[in-house]
PDB file of N, CA and C in Angstrom:
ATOM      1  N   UNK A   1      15.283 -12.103 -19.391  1.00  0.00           N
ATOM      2  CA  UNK A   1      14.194 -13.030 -19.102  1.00  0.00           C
ATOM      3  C   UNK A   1      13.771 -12.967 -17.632  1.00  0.00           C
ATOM      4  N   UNK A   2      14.794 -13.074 -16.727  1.00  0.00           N
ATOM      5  CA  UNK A   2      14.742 -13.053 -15.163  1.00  0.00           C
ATOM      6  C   UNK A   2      13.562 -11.440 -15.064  1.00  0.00           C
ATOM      7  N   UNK A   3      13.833 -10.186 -15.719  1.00  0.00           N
ATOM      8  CA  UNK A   3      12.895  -9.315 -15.137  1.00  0.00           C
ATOM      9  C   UNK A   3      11.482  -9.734 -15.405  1.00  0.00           C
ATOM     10  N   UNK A   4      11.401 -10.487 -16.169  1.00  0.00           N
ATOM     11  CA  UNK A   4       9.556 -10.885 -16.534  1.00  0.00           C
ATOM     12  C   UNK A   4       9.261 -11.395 -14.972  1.00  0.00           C
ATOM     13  N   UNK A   5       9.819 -12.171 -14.613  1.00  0.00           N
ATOM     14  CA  UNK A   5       9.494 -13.207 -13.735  1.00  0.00           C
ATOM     15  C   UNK A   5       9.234 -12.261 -12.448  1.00  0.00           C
ATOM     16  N   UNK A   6      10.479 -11.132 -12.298  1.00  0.00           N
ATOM     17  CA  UNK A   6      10.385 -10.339 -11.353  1.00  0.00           C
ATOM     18  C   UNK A   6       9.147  -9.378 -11.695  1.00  0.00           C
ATOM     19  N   UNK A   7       8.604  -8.597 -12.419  1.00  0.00           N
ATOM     20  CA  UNK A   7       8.117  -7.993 -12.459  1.00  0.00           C
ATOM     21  C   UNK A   7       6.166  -8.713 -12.453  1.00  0.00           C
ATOM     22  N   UNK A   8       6.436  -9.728 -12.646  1.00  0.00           N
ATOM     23  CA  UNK A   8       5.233 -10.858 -12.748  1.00  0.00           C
ATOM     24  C   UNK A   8       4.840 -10.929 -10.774  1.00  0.00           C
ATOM     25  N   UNK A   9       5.738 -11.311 -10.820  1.00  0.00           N
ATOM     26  CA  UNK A   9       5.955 -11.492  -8.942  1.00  0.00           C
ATOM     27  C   UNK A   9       5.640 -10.189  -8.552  1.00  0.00           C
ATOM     28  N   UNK A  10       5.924  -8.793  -8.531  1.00  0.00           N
ATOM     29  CA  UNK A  10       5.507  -7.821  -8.359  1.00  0.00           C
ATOM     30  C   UNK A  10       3.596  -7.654  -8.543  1.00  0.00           C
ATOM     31  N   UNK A  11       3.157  -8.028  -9.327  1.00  0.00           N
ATOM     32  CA  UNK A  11       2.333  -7.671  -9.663  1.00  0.00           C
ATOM     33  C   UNK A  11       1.331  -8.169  -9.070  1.00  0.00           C
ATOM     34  N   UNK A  12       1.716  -9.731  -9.314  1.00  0.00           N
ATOM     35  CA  UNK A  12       1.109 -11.056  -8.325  1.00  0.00           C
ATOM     36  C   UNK A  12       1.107 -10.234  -6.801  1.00  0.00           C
ATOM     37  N   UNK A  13       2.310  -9.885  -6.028  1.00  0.00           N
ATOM     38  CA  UNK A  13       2.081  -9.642  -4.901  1.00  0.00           C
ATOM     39  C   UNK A  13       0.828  -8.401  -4.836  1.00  0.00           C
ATOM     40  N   UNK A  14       1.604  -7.361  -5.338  1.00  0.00           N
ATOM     41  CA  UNK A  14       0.420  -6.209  -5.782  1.00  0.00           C
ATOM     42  C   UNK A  14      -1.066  -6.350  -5.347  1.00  0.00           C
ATOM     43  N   UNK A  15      -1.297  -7.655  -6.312  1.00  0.00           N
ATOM     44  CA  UNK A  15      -2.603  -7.646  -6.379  1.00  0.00           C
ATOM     45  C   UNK A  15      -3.192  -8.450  -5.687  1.00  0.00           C
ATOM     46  N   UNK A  16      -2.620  -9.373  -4.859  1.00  0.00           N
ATOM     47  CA  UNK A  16      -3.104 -10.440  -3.827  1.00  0.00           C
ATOM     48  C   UNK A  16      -3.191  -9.319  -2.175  1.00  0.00           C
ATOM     49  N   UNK A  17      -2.403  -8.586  -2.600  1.00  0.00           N
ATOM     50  CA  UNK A  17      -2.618  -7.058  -1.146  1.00  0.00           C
ATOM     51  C   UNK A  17      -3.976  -6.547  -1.793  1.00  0.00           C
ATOM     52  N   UNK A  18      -3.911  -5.712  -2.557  1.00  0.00           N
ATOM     53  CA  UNK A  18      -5.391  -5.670  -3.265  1.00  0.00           C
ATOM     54  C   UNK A  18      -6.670  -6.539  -2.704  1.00  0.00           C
ATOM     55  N   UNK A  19      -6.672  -8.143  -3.158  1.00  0.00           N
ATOM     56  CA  UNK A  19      -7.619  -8.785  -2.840  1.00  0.00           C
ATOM     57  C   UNK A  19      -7.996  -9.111  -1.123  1.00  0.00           C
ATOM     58  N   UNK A  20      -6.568  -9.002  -0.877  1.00  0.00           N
ATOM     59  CA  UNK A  20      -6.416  -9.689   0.299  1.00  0.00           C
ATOM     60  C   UNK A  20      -7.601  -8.444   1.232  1.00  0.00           C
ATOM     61  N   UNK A  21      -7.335  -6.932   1.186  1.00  0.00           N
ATOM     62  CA  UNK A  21      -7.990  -5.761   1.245  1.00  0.00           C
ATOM     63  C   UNK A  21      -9.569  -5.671   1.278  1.00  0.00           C
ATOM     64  N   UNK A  22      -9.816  -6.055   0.079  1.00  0.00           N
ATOM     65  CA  UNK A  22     -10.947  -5.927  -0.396  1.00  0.00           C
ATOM     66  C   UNK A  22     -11.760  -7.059   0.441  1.00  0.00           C
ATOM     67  N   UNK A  23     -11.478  -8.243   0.397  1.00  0.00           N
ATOM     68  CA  UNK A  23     -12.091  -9.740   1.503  1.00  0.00           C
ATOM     69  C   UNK A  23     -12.034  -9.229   2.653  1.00  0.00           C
ATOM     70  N   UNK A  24     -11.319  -8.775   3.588  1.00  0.00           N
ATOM     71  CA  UNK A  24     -11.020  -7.840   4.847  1.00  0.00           C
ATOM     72  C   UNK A  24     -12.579  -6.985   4.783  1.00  0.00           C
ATOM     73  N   UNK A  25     -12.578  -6.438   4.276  1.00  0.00           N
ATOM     74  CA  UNK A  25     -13.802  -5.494   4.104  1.00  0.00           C
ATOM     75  C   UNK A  25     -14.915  -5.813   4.115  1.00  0.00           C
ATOM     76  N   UNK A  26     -15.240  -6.916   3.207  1.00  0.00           N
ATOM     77  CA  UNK A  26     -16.338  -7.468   2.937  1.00  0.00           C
ATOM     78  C   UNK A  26     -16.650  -8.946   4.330  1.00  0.00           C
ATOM     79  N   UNK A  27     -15.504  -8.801   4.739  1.00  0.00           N
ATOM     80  CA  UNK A  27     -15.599  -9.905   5.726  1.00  0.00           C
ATOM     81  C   UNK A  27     -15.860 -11.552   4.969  1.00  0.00           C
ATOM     82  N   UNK A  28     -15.044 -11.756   4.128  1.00  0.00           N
ATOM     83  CA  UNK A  28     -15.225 -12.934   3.257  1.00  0.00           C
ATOM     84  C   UNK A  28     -13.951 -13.608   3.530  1.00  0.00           C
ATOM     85  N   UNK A  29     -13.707 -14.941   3.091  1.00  0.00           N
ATOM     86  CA  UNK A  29     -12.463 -15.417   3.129  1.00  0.00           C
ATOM     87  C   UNK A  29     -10.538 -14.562   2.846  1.00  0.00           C
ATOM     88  N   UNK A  30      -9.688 -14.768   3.709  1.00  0.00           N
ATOM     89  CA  UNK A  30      -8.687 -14.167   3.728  1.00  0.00           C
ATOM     90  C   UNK A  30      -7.513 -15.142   3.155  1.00  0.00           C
ATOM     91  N   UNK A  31      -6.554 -13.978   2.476  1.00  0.00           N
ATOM     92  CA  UNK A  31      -5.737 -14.581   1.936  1.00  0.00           C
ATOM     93  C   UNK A  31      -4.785 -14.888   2.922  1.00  0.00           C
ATOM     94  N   UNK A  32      -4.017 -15.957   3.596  1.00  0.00           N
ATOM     95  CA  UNK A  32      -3.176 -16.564   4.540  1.00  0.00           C
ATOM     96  C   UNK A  32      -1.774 -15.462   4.696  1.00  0.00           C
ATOM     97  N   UNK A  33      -1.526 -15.001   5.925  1.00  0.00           N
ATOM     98  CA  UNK A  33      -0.457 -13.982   6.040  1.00  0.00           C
ATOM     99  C   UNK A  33       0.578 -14.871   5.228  1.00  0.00           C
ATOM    100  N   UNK A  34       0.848 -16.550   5.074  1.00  0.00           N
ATOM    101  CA  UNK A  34       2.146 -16.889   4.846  1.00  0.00           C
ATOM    102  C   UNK A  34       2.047 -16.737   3.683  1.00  0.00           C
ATOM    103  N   UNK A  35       0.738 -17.024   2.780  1.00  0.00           N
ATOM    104  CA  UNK A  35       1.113 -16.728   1.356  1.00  0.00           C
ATOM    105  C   UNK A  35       1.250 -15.610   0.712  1.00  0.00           C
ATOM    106  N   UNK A  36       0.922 -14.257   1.896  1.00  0.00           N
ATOM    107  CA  UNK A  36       1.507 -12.855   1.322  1.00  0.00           C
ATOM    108  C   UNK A  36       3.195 -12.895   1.186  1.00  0.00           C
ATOM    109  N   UNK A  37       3.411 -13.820   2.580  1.00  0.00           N
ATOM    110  CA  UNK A  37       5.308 -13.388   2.759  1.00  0.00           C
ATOM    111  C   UNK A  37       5.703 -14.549   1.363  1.00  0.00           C
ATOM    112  N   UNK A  38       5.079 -15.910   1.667  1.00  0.00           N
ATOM    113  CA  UNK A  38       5.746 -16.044   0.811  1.00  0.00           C
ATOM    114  C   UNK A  38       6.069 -15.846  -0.734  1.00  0.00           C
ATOM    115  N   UNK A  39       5.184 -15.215  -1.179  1.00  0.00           N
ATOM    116  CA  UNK A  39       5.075 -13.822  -2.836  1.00  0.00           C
ATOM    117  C   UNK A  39       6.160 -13.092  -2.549  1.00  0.00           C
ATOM    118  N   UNK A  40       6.546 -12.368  -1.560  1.00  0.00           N
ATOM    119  CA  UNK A  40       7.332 -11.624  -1.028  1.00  0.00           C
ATOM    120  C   UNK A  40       8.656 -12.170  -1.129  1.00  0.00           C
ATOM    121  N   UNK A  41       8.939 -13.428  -0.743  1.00  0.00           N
ATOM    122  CA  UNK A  41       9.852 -13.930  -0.166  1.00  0.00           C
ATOM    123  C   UNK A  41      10.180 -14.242  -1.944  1.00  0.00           C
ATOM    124  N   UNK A  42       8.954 -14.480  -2.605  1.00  0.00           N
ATOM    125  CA  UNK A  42       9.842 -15.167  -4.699  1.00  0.00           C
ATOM    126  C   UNK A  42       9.863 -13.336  -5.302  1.00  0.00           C
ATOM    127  N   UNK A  43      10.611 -13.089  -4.545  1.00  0.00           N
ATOM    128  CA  UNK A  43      10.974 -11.490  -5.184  1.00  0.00           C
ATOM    129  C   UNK A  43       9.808 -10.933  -5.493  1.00  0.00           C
ATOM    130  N   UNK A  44       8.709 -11.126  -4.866  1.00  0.00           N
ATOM    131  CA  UNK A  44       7.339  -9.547  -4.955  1.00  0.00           C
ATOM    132  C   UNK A  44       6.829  -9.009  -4.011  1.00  0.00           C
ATOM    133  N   UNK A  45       8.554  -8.351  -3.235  1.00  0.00           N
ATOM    134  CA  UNK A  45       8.510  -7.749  -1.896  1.00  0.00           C
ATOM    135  C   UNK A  45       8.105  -7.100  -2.451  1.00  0.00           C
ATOM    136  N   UNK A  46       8.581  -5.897  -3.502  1.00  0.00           N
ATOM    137  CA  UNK A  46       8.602  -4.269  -4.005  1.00  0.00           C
ATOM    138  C   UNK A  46       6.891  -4.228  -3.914  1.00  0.00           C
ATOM    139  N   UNK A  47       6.383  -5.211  -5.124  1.00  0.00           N
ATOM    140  CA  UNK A  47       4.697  -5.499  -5.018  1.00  0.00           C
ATOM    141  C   UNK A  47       3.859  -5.518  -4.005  1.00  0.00           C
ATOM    142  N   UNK A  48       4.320  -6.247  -3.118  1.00  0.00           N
ATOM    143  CA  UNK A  48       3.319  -6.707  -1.644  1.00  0.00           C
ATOM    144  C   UNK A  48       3.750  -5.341  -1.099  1.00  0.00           C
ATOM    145  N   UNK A  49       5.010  -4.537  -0.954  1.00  0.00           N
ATOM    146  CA  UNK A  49       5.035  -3.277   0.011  1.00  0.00           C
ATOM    147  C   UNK A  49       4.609  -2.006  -1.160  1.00  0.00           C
ATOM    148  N   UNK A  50       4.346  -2.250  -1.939  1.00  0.00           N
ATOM    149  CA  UNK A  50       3.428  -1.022  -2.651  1.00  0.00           C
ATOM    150  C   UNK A  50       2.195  -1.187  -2.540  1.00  0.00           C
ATOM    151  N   UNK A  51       1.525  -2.875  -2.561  1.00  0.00           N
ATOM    152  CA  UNK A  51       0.298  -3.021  -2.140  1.00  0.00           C
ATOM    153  C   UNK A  51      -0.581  -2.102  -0.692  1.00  0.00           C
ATOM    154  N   UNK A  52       1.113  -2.900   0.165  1.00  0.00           N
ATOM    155  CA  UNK A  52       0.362  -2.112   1.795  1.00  0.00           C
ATOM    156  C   UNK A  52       0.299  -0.758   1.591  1.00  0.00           C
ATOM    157  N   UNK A  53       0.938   0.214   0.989  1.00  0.00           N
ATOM    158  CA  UNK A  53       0.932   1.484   0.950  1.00  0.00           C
ATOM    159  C   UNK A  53      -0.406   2.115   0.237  1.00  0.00           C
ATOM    160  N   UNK A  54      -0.539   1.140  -0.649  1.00  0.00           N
ATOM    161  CA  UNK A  54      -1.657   1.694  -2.111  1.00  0.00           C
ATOM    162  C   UNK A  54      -3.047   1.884  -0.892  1.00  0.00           C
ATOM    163  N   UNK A  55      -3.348   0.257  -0.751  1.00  0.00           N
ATOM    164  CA  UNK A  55      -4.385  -0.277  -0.192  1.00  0.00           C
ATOM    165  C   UNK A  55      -4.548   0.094   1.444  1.00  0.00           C
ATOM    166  N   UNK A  56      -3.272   0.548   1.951  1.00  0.00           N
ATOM    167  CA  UNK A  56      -3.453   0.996   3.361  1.00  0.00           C
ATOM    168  C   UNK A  56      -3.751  -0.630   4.385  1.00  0.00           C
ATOM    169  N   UNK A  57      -2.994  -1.797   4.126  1.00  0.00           N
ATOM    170  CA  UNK A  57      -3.303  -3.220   4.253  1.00  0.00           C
ATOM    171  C   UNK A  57      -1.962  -3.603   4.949  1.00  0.00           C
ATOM    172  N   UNK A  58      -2.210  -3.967   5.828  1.00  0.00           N
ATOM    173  CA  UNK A  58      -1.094  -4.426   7.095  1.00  0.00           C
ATOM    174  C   UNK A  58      -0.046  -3.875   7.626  1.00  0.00           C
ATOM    175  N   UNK A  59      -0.437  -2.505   6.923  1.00  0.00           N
ATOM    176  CA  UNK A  59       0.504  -1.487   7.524  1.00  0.00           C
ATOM    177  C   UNK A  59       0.671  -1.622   9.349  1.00  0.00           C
ATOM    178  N   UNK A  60      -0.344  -2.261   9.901  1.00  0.00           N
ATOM    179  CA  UNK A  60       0.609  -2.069  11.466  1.00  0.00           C
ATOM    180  C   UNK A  60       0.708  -3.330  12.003  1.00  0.00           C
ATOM    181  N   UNK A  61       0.728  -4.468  11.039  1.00  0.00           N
ATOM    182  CA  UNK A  61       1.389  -5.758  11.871  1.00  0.00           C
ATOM    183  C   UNK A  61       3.037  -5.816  11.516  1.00  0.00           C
ATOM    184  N   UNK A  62       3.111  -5.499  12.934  1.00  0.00           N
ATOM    185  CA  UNK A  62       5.231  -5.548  12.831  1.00  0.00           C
ATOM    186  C   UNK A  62       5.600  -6.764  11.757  1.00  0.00           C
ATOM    187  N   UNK A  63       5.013  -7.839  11.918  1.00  0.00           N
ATOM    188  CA  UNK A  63       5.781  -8.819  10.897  1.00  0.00           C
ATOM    189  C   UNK A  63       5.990  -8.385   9.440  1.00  0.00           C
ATOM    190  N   UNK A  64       4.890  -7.356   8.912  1.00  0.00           N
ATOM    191  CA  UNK A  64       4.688  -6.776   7.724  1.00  0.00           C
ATOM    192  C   UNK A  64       5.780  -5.085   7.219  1.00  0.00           C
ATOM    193  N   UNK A  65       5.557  -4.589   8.802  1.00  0.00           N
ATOM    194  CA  UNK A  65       6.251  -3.233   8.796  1.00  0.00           C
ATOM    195  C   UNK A  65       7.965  -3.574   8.756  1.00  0.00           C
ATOM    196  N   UNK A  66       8.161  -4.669   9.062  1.00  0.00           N
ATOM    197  CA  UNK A  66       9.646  -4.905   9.558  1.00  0.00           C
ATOM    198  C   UNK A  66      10.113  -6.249   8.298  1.00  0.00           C
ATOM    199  N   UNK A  67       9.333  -6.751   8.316  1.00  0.00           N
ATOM    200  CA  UNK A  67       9.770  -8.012   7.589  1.00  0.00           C
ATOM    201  C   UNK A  67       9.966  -8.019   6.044  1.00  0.00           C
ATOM    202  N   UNK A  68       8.778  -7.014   5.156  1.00  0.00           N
ATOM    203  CA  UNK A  68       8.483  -6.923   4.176  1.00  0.00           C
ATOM    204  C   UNK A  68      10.113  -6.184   3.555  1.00  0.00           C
ATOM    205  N   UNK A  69      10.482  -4.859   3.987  1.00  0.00           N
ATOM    206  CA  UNK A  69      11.267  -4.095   4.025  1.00  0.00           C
ATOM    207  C   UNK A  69      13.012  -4.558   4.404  1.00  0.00           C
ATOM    208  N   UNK A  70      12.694  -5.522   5.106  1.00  0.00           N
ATOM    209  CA  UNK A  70      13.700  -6.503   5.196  1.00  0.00           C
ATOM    210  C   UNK A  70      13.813  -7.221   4.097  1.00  0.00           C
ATOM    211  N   UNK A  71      13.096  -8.046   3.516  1.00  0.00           N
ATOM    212  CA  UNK A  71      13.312  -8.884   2.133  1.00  0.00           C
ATOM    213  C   UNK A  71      13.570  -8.001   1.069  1.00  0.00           C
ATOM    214  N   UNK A  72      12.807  -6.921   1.088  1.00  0.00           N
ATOM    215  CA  UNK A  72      13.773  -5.634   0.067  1.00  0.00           C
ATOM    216  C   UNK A  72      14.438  -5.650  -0.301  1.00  0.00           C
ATOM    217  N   UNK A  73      15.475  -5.945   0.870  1.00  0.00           N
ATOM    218  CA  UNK A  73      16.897  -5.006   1.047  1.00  0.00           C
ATOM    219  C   UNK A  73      17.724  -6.372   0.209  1.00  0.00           C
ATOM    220  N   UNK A  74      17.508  -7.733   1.124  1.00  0.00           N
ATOM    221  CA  UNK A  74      17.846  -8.721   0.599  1.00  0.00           C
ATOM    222  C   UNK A  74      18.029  -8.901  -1.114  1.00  0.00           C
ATOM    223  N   UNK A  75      16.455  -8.677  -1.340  1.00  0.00           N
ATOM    224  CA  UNK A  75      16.145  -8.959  -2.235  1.00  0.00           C
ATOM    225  C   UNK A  75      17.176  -8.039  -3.448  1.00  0.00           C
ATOM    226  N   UNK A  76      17.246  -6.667  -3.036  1.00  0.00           N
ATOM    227  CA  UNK A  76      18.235  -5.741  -4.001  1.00  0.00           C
ATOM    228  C   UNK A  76      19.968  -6.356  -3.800  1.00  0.00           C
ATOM    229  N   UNK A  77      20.287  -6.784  -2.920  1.00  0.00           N
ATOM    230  CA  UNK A  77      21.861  -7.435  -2.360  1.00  0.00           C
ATOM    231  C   UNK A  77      21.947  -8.735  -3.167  1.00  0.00           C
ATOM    232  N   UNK A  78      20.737  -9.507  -3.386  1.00  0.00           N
ATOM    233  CA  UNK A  78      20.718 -10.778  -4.065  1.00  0.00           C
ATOM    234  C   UNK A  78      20.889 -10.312  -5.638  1.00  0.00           C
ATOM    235  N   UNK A  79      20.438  -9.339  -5.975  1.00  0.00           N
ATOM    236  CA  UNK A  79      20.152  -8.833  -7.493  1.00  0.00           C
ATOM    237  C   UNK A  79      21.899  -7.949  -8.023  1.00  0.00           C
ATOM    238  N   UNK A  80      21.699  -7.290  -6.951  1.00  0.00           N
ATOM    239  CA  UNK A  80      22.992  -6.691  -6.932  1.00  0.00           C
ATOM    240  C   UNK A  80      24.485  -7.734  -7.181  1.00  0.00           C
ATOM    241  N   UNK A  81      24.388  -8.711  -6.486  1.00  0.00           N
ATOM    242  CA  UNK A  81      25.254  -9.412  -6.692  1.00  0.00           C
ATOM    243  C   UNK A  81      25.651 -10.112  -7.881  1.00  0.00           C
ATOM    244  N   UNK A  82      23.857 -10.941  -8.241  1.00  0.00           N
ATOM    245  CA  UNK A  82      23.974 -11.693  -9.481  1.00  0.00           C
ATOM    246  C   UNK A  82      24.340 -10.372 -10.573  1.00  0.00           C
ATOM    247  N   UNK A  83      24.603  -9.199 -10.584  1.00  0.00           N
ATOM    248  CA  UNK A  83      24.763  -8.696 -11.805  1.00  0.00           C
ATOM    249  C   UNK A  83      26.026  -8.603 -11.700  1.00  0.00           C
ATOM    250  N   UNK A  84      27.268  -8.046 -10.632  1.00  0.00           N
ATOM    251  CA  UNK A  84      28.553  -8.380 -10.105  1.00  0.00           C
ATOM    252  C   UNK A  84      28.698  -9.669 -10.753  1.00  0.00           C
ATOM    253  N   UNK A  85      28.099 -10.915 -10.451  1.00  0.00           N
ATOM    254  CA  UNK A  85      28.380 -12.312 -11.273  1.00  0.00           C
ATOM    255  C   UNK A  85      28.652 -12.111 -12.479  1.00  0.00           C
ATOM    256  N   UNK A  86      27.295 -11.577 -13.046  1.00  0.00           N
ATOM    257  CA  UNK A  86      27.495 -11.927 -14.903  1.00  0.00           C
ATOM    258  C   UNK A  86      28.487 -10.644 -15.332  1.00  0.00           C
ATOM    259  N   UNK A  87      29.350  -9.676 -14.724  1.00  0.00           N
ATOM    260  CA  UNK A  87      30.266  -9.622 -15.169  1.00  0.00           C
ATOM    261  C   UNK A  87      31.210  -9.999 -15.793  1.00  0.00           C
TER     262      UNK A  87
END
C-alpha cells in the first residue's frame, strides 16, 4: 500500500517541477520553493530531482543541487530501515 503513496508523491513532485517550469517561462504565477521541498520532503524527492533534470528547473540553486539529493539519501535509509523492521 505504502508504494502507491510513494509513487503518487513522485509524480506529484514530477509534475509540480513541470508546472513550476512552464509558469517560469511564461512569466505567470510561481509555485513557492517551500512547496517544491516540501513534496520532496513527503518522499517525492526521486520526482522533484527527475523533474529538475527532465525540465532543466533549479538545477543551479544550491538549496535544490544539495538539498534535494540529500533527502534522497535519507529518504532510501528511512525505507531501508522500515523494511529491516518488517522483518
Amino acid at each position: 500500500m505504502w508504494w502507491f503513496v510513494w509513487i503518487g508523491m513522485n509524480v506529484v513532485g514530477y509534475t509540480l517541477m513541470g508546472i513550476d517550469k512552464r509558469r517560469a517561462i511564461q512569466g505567470k504565477w510561481r509555485i513557492s520553493e517551500k512547496a517544491l521541498f516540501t513534496c520532496a520532503a513527503c518522499f517525492g524527492s526521486f520526482g522533484v530531482y527527475a523533474g529538475m533534470q527532465q525540465f532543466r528547473h533549479k538545477t543551479k540553486h544550491w538549496s535544490f543541487q544539495i538539498g534535494i539529493p540529500c533527502l534522497m539519501v535519507i529518504q532510501l535509509l528511512l525505507v531501508s530501515y522500515g523494511f529491516q523492521m518488517m522483518k
